[in-house]
N, C-alpha and C. Protein backbone atom coordinates (compact mmCIF):
# COMPACT_ATOMS: atom_id res chain seq x y z
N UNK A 1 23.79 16.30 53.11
CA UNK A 1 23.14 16.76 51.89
C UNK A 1 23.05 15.63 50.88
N UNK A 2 22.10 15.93 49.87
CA UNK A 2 22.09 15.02 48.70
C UNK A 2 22.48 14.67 47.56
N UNK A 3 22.70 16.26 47.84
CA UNK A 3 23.07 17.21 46.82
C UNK A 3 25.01 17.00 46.50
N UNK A 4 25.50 16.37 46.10
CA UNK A 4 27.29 16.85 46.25
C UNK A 4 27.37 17.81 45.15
N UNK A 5 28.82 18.64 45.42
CA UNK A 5 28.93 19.97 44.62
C UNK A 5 29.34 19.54 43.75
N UNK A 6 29.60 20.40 42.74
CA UNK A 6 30.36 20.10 40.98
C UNK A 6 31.67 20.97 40.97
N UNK A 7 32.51 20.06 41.14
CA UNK A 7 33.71 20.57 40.73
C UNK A 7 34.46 20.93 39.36
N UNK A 8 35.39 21.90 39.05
CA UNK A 8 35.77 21.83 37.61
C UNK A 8 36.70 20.98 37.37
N UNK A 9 37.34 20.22 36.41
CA UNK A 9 37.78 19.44 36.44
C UNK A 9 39.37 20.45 35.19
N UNK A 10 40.53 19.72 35.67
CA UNK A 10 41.47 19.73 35.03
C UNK A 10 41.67 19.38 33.36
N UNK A 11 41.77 20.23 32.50
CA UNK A 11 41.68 20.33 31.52
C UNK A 11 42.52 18.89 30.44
N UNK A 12 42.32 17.90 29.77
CA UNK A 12 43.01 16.90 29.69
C UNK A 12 44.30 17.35 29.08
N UNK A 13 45.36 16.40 28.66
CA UNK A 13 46.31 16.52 28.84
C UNK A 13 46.71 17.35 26.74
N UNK A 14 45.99 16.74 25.88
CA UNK A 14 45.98 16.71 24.76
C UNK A 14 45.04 17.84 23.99
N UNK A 15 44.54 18.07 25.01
CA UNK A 15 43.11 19.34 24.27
C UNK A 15 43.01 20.51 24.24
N UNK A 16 44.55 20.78 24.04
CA UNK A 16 44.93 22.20 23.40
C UNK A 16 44.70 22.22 22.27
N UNK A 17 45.20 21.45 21.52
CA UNK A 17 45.26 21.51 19.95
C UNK A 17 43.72 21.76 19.31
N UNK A 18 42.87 21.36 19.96
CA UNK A 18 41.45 22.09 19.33
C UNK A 18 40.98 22.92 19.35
N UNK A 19 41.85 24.21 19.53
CA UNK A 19 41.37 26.05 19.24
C UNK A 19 40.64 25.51 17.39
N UNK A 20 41.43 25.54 16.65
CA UNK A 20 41.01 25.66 15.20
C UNK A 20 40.50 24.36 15.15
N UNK A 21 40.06 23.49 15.28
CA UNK A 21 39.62 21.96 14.56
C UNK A 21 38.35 22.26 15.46
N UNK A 22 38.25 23.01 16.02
CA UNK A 22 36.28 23.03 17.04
C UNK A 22 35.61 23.81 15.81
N UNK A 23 36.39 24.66 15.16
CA UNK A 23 35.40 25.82 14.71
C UNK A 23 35.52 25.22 12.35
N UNK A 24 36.72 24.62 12.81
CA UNK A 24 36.07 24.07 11.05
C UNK A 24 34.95 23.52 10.57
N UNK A 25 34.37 22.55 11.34
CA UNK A 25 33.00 22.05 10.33
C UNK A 25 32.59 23.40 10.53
N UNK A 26 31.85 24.51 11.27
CA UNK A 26 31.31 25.59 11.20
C UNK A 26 32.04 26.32 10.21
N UNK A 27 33.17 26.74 9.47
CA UNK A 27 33.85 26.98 8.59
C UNK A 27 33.18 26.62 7.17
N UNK A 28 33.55 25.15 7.40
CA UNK A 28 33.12 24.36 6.45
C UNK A 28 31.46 24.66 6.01
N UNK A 29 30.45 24.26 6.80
CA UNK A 29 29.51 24.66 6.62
C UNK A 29 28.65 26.48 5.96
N UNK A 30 29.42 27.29 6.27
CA UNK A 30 29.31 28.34 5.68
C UNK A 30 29.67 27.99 4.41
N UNK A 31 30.97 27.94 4.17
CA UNK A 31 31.65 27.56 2.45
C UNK A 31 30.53 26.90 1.91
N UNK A 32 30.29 26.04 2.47
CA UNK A 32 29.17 25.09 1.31
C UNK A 32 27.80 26.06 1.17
N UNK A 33 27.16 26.38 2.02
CA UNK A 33 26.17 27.51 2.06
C UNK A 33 26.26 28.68 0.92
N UNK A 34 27.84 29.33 1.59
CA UNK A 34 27.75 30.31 0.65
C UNK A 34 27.57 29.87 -1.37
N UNK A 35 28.56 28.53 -1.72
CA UNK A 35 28.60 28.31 -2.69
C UNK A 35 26.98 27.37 -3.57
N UNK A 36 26.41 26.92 -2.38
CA UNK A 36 24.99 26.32 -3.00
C UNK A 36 24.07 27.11 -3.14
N UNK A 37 23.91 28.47 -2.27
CA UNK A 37 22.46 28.91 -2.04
C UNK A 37 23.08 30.89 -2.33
N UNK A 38 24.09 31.27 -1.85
CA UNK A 38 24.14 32.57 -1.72
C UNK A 38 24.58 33.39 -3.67
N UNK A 39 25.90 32.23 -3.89
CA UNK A 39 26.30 32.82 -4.80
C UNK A 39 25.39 32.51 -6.35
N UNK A 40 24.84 31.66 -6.46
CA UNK A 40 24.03 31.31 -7.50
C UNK A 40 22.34 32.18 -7.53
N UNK A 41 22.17 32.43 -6.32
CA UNK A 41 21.03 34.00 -6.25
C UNK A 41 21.53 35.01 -6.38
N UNK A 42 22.94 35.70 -5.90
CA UNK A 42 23.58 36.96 -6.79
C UNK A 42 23.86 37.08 -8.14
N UNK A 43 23.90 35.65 -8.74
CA UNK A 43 24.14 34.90 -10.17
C UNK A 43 23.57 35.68 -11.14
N UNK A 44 21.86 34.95 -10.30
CA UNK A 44 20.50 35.05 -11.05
C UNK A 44 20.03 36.74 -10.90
N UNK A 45 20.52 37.02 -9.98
CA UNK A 45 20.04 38.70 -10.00
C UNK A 45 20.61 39.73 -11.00
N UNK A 46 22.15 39.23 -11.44
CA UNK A 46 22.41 40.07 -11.99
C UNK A 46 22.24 39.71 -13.44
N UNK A 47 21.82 38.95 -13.70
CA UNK A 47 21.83 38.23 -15.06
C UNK A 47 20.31 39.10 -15.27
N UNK A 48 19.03 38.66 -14.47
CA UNK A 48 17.45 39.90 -14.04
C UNK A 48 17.78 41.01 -14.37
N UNK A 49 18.50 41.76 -13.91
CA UNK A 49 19.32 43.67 -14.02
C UNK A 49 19.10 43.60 -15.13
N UNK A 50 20.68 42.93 -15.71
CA UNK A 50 20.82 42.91 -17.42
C UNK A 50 20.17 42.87 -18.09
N UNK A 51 19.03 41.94 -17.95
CA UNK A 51 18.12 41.07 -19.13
C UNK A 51 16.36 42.71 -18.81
N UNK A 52 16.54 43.41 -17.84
CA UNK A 52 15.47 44.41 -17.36
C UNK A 52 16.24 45.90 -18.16
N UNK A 53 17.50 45.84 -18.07
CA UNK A 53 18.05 46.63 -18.58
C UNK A 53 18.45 47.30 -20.10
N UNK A 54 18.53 45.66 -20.81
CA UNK A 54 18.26 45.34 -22.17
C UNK A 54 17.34 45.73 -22.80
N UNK A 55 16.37 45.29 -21.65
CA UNK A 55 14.58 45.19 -22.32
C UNK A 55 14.35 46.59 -23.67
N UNK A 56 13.86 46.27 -24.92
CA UNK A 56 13.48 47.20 -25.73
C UNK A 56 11.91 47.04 -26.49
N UNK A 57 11.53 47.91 -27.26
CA UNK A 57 10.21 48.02 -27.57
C UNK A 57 10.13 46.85 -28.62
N UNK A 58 9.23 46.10 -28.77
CA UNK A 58 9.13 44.59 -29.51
C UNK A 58 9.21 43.66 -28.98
N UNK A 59 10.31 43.54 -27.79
CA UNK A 59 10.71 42.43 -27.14
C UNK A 59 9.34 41.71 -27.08
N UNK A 60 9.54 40.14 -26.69
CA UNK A 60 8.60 39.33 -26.79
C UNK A 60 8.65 38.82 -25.03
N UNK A 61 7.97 39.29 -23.92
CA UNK A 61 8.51 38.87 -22.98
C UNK A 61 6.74 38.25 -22.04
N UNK A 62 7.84 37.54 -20.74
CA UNK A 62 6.47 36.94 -20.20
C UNK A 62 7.08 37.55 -18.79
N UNK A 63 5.36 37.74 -17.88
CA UNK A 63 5.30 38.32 -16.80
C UNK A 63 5.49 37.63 -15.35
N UNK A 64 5.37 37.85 -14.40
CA UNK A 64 5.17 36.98 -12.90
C UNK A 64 3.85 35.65 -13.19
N UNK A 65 2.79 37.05 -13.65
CA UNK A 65 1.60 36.10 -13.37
C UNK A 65 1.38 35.28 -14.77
N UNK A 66 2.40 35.04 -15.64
CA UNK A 66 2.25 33.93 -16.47
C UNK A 66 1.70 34.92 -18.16
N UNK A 67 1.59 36.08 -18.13
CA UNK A 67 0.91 36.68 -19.38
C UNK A 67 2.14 37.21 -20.32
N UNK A 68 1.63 36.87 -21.51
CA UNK A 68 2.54 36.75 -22.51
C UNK A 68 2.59 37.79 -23.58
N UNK A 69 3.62 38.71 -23.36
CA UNK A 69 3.12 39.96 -24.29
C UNK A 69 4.35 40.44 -25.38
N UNK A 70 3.78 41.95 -25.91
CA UNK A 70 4.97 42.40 -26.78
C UNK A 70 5.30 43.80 -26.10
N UNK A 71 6.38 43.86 -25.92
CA UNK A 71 6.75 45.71 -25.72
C UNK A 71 6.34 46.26 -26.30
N UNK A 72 5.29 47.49 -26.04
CA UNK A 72 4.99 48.44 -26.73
C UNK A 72 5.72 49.75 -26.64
N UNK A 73 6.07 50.43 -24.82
CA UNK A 73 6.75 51.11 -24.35
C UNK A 73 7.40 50.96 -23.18
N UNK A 74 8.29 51.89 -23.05
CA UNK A 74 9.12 51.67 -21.81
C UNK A 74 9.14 53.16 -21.73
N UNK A 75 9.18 53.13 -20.12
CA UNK A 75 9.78 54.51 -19.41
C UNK A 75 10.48 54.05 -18.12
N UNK A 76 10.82 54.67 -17.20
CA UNK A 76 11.57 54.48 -16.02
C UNK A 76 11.61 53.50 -15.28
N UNK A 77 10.73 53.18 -14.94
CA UNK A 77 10.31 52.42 -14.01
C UNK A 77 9.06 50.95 -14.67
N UNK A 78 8.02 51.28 -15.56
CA UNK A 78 6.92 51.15 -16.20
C UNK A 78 7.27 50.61 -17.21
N UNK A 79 6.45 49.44 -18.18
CA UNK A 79 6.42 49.03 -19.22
C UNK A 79 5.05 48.92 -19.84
N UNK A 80 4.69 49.23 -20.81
CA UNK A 80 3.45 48.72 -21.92
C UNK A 80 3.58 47.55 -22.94
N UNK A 81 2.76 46.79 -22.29
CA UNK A 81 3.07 45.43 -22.87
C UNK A 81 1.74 45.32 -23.98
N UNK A 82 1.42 44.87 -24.52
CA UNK A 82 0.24 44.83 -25.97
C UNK A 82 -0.02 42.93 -25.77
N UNK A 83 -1.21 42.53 -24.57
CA UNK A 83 -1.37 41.19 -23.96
C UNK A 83 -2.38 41.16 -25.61
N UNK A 84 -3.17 41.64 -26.55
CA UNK A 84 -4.21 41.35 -27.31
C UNK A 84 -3.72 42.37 -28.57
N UNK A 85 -4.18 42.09 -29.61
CA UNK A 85 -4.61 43.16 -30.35
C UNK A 85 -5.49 44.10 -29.94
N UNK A 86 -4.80 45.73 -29.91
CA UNK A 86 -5.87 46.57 -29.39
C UNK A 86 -5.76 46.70 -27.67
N UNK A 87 -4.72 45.41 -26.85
CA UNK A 87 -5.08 45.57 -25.94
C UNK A 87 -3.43 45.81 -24.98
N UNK A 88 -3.26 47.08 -24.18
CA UNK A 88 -2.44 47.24 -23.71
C UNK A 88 -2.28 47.32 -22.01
N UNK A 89 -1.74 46.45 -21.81
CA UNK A 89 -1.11 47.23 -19.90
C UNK A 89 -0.17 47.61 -20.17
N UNK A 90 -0.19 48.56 -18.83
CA UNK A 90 1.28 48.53 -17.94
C UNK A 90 1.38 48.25 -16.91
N UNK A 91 2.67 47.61 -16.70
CA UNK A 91 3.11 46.89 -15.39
C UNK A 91 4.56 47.52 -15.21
N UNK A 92 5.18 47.45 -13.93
CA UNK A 92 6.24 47.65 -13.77
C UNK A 92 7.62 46.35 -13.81
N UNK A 93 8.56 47.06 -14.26
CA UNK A 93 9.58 46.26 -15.09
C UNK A 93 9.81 45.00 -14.24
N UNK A 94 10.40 45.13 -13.24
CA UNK A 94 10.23 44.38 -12.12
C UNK A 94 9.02 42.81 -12.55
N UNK A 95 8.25 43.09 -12.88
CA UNK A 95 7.42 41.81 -13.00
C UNK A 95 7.69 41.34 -14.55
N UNK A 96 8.44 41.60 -15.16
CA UNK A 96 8.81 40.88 -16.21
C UNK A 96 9.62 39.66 -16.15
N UNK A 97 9.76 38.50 -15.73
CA UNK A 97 10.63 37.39 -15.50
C UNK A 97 11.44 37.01 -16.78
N UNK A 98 11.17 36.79 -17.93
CA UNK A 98 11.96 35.85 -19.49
C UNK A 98 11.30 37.41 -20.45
N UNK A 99 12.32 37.42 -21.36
CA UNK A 99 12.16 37.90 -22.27
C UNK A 99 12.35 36.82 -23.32
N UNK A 100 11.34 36.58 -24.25
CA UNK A 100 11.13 35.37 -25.10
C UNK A 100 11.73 35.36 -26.54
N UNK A 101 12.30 34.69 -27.18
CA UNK A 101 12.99 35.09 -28.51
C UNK A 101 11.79 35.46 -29.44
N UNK A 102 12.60 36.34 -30.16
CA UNK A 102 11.63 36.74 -31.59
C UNK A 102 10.89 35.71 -32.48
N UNK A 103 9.77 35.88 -32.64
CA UNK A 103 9.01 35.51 -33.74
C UNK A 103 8.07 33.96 -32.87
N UNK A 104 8.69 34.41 -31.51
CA UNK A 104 7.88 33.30 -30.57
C UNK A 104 6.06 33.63 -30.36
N UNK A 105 5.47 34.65 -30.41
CA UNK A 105 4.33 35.34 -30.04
C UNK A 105 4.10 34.58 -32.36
N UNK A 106 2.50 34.56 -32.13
CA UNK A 106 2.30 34.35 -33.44
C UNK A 106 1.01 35.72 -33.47
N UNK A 107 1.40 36.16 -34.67
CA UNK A 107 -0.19 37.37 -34.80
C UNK A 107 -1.21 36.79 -35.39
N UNK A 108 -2.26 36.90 -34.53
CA UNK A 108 -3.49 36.41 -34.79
C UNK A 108 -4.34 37.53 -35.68
């Protein structure tokens, strides 16, 4: 044949000791994961809640798609924002990103 078989070979003499030292960088690598990318988006979410939760009629806030309004109303779910004089949507709360400090909007 051409082929010779594959034998297993005897385990070396020293390479017990790497049960735990195989699986730390993988350890390691989670830790850093969790602390760069996981915990600083639960951060930002709950800080969103709060700042959606806060939200009251006047607020000066800006939307997803960049439009810049005043609270007119709130209900459950829904907000009325006043984008013009005379001119009102509603959008749901959810698309509100920054609520803007007072006296930032100027009346035209």
């Amino acid at each position: 044949m051409w082929i010779s078989n594959a034998f297993a070979q005897a385990p070396a003499g020293g390479a017990d000791a790497g049960g735990l030292m195989s699986f730390l960088p993988l350890i390691l690598m989670f830790a850093v994961l969790y602390f760069i990318m996981i915990r600083p988006q639960m951060k930002r979410a709950k800080e969103t809640k709060a700042m959606l939760a806060a939200l009251a009629v006047g607020d000066e806030v800006v939307t997803v798609g960049g439009i810049v309004g005043k609270v007119t109303s709130l209900k459950d779910d829904f907000v009325g924002v006043e984008i013009a004089t005379g001119t009102e949507v509603q959008m749901q709360k959810g698309a509100i990103t920054t609520v803007l400090p007072k006296g930032t909007l100027k009346s035209a």
